[in-house]
N, C-alpha and C. Protein backbone atom coordinates (compact mmCIF):
# COMPACT_ATOMS: atom_id res chain seq x y z
N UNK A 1 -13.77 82.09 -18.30
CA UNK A 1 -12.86 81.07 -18.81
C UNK A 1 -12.74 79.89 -17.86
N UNK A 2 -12.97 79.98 -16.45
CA UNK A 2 -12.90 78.84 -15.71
C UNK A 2 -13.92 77.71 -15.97
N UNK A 3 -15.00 77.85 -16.91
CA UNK A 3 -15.50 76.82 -17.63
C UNK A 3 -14.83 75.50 -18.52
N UNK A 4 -13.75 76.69 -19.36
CA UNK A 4 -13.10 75.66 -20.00
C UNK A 4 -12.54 74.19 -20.02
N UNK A 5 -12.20 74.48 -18.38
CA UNK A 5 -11.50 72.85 -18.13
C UNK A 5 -12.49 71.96 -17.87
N UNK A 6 -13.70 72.53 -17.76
CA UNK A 6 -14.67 71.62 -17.31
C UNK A 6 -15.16 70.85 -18.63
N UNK A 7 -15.39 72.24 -19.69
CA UNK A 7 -16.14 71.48 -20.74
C UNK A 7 -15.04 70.64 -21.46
N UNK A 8 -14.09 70.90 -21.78
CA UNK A 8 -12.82 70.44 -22.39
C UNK A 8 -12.52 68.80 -21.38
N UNK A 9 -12.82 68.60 -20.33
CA UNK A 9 -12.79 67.25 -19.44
C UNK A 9 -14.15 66.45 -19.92
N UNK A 10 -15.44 67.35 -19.63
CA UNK A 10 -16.83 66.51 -20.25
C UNK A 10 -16.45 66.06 -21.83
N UNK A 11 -16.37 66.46 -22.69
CA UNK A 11 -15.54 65.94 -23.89
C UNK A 11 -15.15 65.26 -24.05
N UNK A 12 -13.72 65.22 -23.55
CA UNK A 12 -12.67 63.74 -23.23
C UNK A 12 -13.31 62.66 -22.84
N UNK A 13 -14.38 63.34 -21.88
CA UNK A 13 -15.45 61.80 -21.00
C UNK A 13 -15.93 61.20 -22.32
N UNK A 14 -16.88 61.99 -22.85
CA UNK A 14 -17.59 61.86 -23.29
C UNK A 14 -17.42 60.96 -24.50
N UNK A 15 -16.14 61.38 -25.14
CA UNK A 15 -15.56 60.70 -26.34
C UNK A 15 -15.05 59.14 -26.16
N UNK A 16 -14.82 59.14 -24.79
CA UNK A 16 -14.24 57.60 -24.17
C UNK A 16 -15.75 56.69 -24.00
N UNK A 17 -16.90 57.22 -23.65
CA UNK A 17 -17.59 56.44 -23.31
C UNK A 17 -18.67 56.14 -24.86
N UNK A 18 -18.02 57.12 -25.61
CA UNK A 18 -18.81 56.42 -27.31
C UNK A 18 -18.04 55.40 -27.23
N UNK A 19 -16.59 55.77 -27.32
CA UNK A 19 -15.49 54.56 -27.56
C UNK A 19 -15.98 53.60 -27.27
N UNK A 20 -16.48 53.29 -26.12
CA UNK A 20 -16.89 52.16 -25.28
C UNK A 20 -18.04 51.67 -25.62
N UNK A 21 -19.20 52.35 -26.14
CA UNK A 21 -20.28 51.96 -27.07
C UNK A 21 -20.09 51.40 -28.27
N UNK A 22 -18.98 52.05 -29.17
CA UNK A 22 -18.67 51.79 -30.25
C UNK A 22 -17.97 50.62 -30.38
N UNK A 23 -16.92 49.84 -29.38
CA UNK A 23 -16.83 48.58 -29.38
C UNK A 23 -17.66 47.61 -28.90
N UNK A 24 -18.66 48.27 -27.99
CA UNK A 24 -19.50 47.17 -28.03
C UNK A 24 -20.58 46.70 -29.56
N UNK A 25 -20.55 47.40 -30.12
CA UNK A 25 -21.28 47.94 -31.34
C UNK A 25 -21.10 46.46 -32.17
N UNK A 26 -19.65 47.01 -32.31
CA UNK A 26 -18.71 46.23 -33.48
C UNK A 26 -18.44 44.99 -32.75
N UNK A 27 -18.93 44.58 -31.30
CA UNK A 27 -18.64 43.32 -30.81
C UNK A 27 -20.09 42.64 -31.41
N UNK A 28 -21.35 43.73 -31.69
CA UNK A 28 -22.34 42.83 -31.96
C UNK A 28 -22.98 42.84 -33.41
N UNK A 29 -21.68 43.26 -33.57
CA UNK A 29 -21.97 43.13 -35.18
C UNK A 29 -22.79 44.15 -35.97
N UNK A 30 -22.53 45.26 -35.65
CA UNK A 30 -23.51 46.37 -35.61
C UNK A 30 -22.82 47.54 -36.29
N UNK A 31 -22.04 47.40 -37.98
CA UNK A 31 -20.80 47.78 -38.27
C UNK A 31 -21.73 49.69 -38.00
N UNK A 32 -23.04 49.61 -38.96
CA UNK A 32 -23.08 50.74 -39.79
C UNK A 32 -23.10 52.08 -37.85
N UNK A 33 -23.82 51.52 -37.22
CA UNK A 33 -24.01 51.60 -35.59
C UNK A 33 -22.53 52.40 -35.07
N UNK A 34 -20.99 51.09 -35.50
CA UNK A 34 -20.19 51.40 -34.37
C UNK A 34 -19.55 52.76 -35.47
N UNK A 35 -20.06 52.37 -36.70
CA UNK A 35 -19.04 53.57 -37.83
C UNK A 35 -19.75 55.24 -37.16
N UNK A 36 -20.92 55.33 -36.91
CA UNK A 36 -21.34 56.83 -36.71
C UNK A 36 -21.42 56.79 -35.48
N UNK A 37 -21.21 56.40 -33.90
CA UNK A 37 -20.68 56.01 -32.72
C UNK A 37 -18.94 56.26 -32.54
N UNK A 38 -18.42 55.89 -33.62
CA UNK A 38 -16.77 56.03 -33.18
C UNK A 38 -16.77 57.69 -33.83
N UNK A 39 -16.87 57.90 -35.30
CA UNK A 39 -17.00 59.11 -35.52
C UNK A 39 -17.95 60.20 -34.89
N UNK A 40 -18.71 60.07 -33.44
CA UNK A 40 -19.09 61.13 -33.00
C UNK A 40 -17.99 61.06 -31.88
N UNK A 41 -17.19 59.85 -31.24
CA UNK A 41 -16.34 60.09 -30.47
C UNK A 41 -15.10 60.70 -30.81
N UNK A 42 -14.74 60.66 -32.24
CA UNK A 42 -13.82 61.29 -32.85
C UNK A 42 -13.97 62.97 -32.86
N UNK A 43 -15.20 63.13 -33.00
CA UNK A 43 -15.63 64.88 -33.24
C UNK A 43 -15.35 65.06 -31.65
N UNK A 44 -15.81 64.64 -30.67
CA UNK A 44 -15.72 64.86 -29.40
C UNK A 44 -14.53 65.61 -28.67
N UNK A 45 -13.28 64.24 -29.55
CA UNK A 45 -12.13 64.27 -28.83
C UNK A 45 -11.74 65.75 -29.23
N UNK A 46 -11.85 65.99 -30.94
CA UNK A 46 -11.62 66.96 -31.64
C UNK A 46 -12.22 68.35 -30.57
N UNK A 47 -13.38 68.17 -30.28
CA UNK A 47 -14.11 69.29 -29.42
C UNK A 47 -12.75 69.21 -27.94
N UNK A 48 -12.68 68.26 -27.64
CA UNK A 48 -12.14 68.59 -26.57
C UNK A 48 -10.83 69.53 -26.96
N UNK A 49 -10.08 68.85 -28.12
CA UNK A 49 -8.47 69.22 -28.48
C UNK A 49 -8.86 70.68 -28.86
N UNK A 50 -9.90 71.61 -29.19
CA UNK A 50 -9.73 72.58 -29.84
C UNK A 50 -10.07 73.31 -28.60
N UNK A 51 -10.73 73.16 -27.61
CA UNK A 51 -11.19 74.18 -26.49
C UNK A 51 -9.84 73.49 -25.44
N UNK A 52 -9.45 72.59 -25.27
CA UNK A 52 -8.14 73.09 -24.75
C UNK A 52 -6.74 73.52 -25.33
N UNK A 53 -6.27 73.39 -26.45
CA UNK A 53 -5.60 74.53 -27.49
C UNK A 53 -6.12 75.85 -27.35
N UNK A 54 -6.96 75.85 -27.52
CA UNK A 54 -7.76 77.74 -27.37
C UNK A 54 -7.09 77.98 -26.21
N UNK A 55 -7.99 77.22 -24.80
CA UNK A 55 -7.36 78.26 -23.56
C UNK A 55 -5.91 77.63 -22.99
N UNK A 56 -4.88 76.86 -23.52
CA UNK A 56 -3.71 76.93 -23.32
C UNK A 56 -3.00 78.23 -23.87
N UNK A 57 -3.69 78.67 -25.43
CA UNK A 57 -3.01 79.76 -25.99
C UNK A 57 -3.26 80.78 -25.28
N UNK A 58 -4.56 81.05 -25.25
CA UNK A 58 -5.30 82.59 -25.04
C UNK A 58 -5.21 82.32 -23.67
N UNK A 59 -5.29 81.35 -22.74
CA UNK A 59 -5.42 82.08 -21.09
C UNK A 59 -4.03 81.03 -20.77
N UNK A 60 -3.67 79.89 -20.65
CA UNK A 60 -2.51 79.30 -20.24
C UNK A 60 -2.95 78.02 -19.33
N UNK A 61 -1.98 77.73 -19.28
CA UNK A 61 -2.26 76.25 -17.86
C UNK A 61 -2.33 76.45 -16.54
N UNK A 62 -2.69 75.82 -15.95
CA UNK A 62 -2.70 76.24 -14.51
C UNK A 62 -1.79 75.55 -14.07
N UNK A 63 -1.14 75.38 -13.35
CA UNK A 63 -0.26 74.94 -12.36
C UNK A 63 -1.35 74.40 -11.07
N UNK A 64 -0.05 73.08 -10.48
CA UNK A 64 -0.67 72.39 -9.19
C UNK A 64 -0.78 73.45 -8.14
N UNK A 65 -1.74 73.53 -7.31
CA UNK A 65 -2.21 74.09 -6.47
C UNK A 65 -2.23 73.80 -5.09
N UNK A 66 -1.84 72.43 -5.27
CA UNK A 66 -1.92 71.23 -3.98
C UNK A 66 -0.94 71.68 -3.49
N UNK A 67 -0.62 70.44 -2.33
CA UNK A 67 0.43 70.65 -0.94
C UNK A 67 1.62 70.62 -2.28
N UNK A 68 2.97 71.18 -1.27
CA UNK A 68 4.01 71.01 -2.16
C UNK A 68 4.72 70.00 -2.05
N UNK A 69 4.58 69.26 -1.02
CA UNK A 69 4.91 67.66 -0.90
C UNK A 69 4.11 66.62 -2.24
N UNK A 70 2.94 67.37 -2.53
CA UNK A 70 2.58 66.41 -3.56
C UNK A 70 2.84 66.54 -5.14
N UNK A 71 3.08 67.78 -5.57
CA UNK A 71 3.59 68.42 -6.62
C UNK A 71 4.82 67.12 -7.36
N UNK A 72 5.47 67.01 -6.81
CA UNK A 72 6.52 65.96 -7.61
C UNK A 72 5.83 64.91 -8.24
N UNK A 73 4.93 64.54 -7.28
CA UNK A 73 3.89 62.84 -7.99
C UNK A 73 2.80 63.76 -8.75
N UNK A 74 2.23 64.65 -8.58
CA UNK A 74 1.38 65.25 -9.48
C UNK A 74 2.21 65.83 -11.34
N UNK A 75 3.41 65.99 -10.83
CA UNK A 75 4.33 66.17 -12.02
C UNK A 75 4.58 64.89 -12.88
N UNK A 76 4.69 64.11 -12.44
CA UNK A 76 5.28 63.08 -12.42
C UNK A 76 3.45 62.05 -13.19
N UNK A 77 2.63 62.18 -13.00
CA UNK A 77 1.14 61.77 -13.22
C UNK A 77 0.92 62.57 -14.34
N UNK A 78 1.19 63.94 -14.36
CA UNK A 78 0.78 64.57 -15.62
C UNK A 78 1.80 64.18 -16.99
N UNK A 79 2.91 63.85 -16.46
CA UNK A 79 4.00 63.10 -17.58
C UNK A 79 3.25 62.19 -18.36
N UNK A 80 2.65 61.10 -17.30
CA UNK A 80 2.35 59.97 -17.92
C UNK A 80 0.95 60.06 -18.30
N UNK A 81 0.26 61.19 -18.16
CA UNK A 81 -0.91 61.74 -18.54
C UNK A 81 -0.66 62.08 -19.85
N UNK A 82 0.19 62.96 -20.24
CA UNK A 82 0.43 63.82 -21.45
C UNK A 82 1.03 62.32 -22.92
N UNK A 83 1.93 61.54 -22.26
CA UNK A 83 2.09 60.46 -22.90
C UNK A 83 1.07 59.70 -23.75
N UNK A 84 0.22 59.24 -22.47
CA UNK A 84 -0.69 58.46 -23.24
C UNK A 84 -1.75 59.20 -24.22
N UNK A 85 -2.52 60.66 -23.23
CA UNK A 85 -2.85 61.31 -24.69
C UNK A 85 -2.42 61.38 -25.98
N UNK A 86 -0.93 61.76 -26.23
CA UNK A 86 -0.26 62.13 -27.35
C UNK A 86 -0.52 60.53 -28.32
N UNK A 87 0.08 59.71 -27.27
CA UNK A 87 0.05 58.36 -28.20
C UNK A 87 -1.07 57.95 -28.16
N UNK A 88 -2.07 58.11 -27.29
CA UNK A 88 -4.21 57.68 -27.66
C UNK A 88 -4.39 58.59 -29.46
N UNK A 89 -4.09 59.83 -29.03
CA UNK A 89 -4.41 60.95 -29.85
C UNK A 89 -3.71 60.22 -31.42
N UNK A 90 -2.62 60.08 -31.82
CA UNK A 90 -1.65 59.49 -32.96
C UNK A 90 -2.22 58.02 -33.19
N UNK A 91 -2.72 57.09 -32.27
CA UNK A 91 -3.10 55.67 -32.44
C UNK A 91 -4.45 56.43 -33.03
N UNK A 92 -5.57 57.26 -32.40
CA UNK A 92 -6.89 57.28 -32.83
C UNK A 92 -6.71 57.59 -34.60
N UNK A 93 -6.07 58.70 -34.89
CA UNK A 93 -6.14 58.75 -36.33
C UNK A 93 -5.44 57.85 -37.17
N UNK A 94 -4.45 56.94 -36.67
CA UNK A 94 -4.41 55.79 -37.42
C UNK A 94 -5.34 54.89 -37.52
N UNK A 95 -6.03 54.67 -36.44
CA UNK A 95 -6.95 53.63 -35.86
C UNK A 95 -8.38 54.80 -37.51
N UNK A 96 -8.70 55.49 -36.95
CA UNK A 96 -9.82 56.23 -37.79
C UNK A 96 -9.28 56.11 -39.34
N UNK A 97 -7.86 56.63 -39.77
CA UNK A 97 -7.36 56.29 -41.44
C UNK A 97 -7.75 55.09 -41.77
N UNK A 98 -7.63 54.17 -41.20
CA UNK A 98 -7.32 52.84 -41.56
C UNK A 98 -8.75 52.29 -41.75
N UNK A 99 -9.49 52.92 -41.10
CA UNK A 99 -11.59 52.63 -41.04
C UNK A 99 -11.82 53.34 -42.66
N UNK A 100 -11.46 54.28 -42.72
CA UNK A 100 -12.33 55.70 -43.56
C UNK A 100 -11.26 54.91 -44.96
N UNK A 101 -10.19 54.33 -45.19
CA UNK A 101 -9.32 53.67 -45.95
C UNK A 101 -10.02 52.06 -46.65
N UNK A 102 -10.72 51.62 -45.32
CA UNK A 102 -11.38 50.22 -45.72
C UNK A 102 -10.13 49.48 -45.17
N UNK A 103 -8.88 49.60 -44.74
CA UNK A 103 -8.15 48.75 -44.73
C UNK A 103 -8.63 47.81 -42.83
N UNK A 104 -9.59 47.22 -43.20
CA UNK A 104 -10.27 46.78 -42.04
C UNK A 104 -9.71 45.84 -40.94
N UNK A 105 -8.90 44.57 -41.82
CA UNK A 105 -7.91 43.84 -41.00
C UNK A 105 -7.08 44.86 -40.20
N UNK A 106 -6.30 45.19 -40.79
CA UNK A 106 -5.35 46.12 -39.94
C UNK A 106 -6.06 47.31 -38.81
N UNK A 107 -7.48 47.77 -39.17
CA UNK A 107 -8.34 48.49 -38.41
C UNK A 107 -8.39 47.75 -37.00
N UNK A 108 -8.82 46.22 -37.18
CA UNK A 108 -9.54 45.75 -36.52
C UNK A 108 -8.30 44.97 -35.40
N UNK A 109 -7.28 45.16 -35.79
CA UNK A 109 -6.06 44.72 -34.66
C UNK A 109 -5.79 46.07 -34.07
N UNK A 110 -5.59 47.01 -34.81
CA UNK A 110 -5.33 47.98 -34.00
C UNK A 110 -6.05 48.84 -32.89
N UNK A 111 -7.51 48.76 -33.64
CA UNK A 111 -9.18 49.32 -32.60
C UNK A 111 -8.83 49.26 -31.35
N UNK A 112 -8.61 47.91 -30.41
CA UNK A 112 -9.17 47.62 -29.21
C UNK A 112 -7.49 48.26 -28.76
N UNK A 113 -6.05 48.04 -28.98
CA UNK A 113 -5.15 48.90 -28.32
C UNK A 113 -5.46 50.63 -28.00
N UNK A 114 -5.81 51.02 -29.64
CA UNK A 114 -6.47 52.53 -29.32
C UNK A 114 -7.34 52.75 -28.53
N UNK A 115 -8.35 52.19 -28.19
CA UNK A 115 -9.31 52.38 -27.11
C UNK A 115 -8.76 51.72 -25.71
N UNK A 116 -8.23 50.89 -25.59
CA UNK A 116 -7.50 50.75 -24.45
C UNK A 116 -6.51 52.06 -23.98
N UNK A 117 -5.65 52.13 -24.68
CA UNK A 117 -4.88 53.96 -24.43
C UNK A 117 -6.42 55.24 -24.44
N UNK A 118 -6.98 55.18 -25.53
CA UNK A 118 -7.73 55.96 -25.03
C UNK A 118 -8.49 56.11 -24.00
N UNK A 119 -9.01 55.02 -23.18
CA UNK A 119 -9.73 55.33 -22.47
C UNK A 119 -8.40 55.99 -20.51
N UNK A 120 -7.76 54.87 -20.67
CA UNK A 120 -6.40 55.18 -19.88
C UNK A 120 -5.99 56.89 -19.66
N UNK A 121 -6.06 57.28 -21.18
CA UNK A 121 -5.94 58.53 -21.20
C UNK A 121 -7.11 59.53 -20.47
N UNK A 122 -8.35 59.18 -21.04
CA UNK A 122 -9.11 59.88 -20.36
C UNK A 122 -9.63 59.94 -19.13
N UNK A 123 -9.36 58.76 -18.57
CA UNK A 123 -9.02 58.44 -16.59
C UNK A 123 -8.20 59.29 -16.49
N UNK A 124 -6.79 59.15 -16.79
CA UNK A 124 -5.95 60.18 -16.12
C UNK A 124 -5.83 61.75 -16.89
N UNK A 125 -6.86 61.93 -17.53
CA UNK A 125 -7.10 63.11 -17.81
C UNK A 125 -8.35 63.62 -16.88
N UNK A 126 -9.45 63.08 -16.48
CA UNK A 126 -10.35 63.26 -15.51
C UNK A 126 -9.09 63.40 -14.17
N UNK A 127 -8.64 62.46 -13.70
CA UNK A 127 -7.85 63.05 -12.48
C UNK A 127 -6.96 64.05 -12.53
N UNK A 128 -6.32 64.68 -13.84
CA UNK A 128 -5.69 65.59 -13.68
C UNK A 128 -6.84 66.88 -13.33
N UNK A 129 -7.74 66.66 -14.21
CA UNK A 129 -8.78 67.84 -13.96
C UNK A 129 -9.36 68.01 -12.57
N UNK A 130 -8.87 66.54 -11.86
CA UNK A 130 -10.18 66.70 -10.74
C UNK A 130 -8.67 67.42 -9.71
N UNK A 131 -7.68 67.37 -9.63
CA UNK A 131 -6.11 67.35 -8.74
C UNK A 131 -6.13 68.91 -9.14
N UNK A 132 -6.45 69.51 -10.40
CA UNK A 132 -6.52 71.15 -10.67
C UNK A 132 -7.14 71.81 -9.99
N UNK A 133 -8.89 71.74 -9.93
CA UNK A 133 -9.82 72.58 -10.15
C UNK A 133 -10.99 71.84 -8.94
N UNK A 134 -11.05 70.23 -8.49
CA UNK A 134 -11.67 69.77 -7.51
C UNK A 134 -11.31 69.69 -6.18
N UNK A 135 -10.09 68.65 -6.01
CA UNK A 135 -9.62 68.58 -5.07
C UNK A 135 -8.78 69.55 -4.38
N UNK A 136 -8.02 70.63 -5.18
CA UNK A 136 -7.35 71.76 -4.62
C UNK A 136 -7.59 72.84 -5.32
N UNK A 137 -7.06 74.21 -4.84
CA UNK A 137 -7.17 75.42 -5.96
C UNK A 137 -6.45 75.16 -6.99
N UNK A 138 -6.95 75.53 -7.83
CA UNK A 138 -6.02 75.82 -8.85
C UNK A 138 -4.30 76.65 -8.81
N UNK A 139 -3.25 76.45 -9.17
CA UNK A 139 -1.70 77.37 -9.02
C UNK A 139 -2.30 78.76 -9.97
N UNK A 140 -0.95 79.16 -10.27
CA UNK A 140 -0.97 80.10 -11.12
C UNK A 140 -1.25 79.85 -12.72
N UNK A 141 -1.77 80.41 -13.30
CA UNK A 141 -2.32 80.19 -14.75
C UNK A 141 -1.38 80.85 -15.49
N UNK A 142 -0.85 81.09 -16.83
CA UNK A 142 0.12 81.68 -17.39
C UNK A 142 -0.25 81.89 -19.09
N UNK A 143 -0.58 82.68 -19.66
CA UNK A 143 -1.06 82.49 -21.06
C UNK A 143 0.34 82.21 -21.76
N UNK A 144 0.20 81.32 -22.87
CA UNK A 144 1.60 80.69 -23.79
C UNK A 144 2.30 82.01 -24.21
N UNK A 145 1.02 82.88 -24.99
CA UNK A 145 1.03 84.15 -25.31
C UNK A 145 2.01 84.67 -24.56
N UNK A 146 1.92 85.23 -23.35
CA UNK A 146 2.55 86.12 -22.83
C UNK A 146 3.84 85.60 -22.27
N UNK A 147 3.98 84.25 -22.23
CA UNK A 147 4.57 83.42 -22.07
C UNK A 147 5.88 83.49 -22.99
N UNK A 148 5.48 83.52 -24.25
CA UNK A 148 6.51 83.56 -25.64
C UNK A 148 7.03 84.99 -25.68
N UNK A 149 5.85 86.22 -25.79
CA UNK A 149 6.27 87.62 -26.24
C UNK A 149 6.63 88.35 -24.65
N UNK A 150 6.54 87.54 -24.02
CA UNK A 150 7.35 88.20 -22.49
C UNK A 150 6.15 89.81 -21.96
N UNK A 151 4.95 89.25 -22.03
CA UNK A 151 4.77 90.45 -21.96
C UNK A 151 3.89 90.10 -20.60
C-alpha cells in the first residue's frame, strides 16, 4: 500500500500538466485537440480521487512525521491544501458541465480560474506528498474504518 501516495500524487501531476496542454490547445485554436486533452485530465484527476478514497478508507492517512515544531505550519498548509482541492475539484466539474453542455461563453470565463486553482492545488498537493513520504517519515497511519467502528 505504500505505493498509493505515490501513484495517487503522479495522477494529480499528471492531470495538471494536460491542464496545461489543454490550454495551450485552446490558446491555438485547436478546439477538437484541447476537448480530448482536458477530458484525459479529467479521467486522471478521477484516477487520482478514486485511489486516494480507496486508501483513506481501507488503510487511512498518515499523519506528519516531521519535527514537532513544524507540524502547526504543516497543519496549517494542508488546510489550505484541502481548500483549494475541494474548490479546483467543484470549479473542474462546472468548468467540464458547462464544455459537455455547449454553454461555451460561460466555459470559456470560467476555464483559465479552474486551471489556475487547479494547478495551485496540485503544487500543494505534490508538497504535501513530498512533507509525508520524502522529506520525513511518514506519522502514524489510521484506517477511517477502524477509525468509525473503533476497532
Amino acid at each position: 500500500m505504500e505505493l498509493l501516495p505515490t501513484l495517487s500524487t503522479f495522477f494529480i501531476i499528471l492531470s495538471a500538466i494536460l491542464v496545461a496542454i489543454g490550454w495551450r490547445l485552446v490558446v491555438k485554436k485547436q478546439y477538437k485537440a484541447h476537448k480530448k486533452v482536458m477530458i484525459a485530465g479529467a479521467i486522471s484527476a478521477l484516477a487520482f480521487f478514486i485511489i486516494y478514497m480507496s486508501r483513506t478508507i481501507f488503510v487511512g492517512n498518515t499523519s506528519f512525521g516531521g519535527p514537532e515544531e513544524l507540524e502547526v505550519y504543516y497543519t496549517i498548509f494542508l488546510i489550505f491544501h484541502i481548500m483549494l482541492a475541494t474548490s479546483g475539484a467543484i470549479f473542474g466539474v462546472i468548468t467540464l458541465t458547462l464544455a459537455f453542455k455547449r454553454n461555451i461563453k460561460k466555459h470559456q470565463k470560467i476555464g483559465p480560474v479552474t486551471s489556475v486553482v487547479w494547478f495551485c492545488s496540485a503544487i500543494t498537493g505534490l508538497m504535501v506528498y513530498l512533507l509525508l513520504y520524502v522529506f520525513y517519515d511518514g506519522g502514524e497511519t489510521t484506517s477511517l474504518l477502524k477509525a468509525i467502528l473503533g476497532t
